[in-house]
C-alpha atoms as a PDB file:
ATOM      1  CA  UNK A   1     -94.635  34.498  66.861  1.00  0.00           C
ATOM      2  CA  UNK A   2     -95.016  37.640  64.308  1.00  0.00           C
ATOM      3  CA  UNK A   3     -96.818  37.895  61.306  1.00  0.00           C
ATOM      4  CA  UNK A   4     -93.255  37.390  59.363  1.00  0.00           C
ATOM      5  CA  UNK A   5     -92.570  33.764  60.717  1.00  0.00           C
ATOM      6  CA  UNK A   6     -95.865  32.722  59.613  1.00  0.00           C
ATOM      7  CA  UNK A   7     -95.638  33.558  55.806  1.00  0.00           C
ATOM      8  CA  UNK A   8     -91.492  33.297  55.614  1.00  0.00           C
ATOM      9  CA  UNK A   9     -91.159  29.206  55.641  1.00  0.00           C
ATOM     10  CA  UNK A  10     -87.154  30.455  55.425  1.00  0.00           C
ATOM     11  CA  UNK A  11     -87.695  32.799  58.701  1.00  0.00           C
ATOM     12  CA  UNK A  12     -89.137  30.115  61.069  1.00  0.00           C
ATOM     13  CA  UNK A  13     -87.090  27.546  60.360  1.00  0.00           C
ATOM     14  CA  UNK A  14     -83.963  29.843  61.075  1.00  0.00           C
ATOM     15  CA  UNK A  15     -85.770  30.847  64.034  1.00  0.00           C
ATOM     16  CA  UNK A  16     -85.959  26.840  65.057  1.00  0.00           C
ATOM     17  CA  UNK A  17     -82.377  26.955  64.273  1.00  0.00           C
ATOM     18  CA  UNK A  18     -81.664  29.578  66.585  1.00  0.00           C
ATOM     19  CA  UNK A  19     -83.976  27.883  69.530  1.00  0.00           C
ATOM     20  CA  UNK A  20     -82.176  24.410  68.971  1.00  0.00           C
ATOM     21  CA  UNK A  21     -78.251  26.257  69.392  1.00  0.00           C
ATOM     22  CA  UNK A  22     -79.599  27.695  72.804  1.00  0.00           C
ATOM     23  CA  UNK A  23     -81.557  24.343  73.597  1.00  0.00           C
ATOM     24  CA  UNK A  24     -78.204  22.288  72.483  1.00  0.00           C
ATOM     25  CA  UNK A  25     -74.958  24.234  72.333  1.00  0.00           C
ATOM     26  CA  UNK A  26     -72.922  21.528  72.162  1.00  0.00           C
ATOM     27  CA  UNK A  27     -74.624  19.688  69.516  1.00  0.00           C
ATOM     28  CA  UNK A  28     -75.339  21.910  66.404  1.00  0.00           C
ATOM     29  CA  UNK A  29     -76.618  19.095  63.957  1.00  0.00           C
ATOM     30  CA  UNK A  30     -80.374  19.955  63.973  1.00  0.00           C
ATOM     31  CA  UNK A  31     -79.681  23.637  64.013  1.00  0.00           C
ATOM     32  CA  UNK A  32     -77.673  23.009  60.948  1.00  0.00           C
ATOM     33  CA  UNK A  33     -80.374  20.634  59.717  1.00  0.00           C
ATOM     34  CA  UNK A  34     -82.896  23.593  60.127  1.00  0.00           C
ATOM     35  CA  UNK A  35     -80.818  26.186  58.238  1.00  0.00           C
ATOM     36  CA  UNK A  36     -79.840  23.917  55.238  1.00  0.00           C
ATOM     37  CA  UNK A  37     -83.452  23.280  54.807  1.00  0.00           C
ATOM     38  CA  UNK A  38     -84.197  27.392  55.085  1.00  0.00           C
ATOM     39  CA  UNK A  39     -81.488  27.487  52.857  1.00  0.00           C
ATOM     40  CA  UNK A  40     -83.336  25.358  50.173  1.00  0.00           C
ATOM     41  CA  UNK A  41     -86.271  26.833  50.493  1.00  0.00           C
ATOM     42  CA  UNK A  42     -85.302  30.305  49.906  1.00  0.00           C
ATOM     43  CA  UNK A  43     -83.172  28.534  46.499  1.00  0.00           C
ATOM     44  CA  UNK A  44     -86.602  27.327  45.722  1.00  0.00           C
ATOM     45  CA  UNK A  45     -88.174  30.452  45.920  1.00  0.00           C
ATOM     46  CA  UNK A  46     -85.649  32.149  43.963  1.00  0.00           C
ATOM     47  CA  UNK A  47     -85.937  29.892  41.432  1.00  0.00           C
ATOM     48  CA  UNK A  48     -89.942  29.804  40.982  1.00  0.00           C
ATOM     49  CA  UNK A  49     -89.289  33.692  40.747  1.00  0.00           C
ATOM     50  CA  UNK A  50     -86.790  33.540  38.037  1.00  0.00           C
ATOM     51  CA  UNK A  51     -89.277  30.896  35.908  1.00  0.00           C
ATOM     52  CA  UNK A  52     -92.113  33.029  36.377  1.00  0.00           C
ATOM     53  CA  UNK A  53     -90.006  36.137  35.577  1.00  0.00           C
ATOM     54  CA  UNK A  54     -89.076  34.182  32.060  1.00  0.00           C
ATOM     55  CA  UNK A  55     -92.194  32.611  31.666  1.00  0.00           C
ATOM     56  CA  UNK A  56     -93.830  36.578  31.443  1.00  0.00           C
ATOM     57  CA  UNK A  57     -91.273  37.850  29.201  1.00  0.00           C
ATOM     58  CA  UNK A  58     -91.365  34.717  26.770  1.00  0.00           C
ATOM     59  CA  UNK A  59     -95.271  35.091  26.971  1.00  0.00           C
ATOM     60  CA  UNK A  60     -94.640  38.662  25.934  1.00  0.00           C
ATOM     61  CA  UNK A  61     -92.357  38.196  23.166  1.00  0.00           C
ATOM     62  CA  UNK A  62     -94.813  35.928  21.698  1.00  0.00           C
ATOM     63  CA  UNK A  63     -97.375  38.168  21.956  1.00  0.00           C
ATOM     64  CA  UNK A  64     -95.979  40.730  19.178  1.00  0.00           C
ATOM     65  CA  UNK A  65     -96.841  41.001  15.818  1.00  0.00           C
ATOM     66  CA  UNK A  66     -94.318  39.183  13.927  1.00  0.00           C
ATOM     67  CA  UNK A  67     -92.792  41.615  11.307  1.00  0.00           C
ATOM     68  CA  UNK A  68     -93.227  41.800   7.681  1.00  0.00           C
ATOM     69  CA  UNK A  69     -90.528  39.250   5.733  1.00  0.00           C
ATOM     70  CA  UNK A  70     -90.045  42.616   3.378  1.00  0.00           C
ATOM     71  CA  UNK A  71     -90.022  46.370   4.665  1.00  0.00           C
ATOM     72  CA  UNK A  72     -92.796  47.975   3.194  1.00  0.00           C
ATOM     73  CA  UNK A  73     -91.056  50.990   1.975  1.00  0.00           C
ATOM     74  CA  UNK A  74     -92.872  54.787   1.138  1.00  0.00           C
ATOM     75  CA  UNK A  75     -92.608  53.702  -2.908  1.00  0.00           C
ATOM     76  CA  UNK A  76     -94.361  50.379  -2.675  1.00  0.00           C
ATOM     77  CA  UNK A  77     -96.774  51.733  -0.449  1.00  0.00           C
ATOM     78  CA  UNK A  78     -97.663  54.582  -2.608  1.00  0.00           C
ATOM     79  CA  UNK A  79     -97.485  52.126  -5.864  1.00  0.00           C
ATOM     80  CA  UNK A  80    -101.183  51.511  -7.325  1.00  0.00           C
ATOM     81  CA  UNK A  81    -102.007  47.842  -8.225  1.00  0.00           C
ATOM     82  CA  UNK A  82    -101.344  47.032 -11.824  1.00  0.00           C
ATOM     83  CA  UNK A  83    -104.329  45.610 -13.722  1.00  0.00           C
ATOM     84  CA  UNK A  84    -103.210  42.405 -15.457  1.00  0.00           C
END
């Protein structure tokens, strides 16, 4: 078996799907079986991806400095303190 079937979940069980078609043509349940569970899994994976993908960008967002309620314009930054 290569190094792909061993870390690709989705890739060996479409390769069991394969091997049961030539074991069994006639009866294609288990190969079918195999690949709607490879099938899954890859939805799976896509989906942890897409999380983690919001996850990070959420984490990010939150991460900035939250802006002033009022712009701080050239005038009142130049503006000296008035002593009351």
């Amino acid at each position: 078996m290569s190094a792909a079937l061993h870390c690709n979940p989705a890739a060996w069980l479409r390769a069991r799907a394969r091997q049961a078609r030539e074991n069994e043509p006639t009866n294609h349940g288990p190969a079918l079986v195999l690949e709607a569970a490879a099938d899954a899994w890859e939805r799976d994976e896509a989906r942890a991806v897409a999380t983690a993908k919001r996850e990070r960008a959420q984490a990010l967002r939150d991460a900035q400095p939250t802006l002033p309620s009022l712009p701080i314009t050239r005038r009142r930054l130049n503006e000296t303190p008035q002593k009351g």
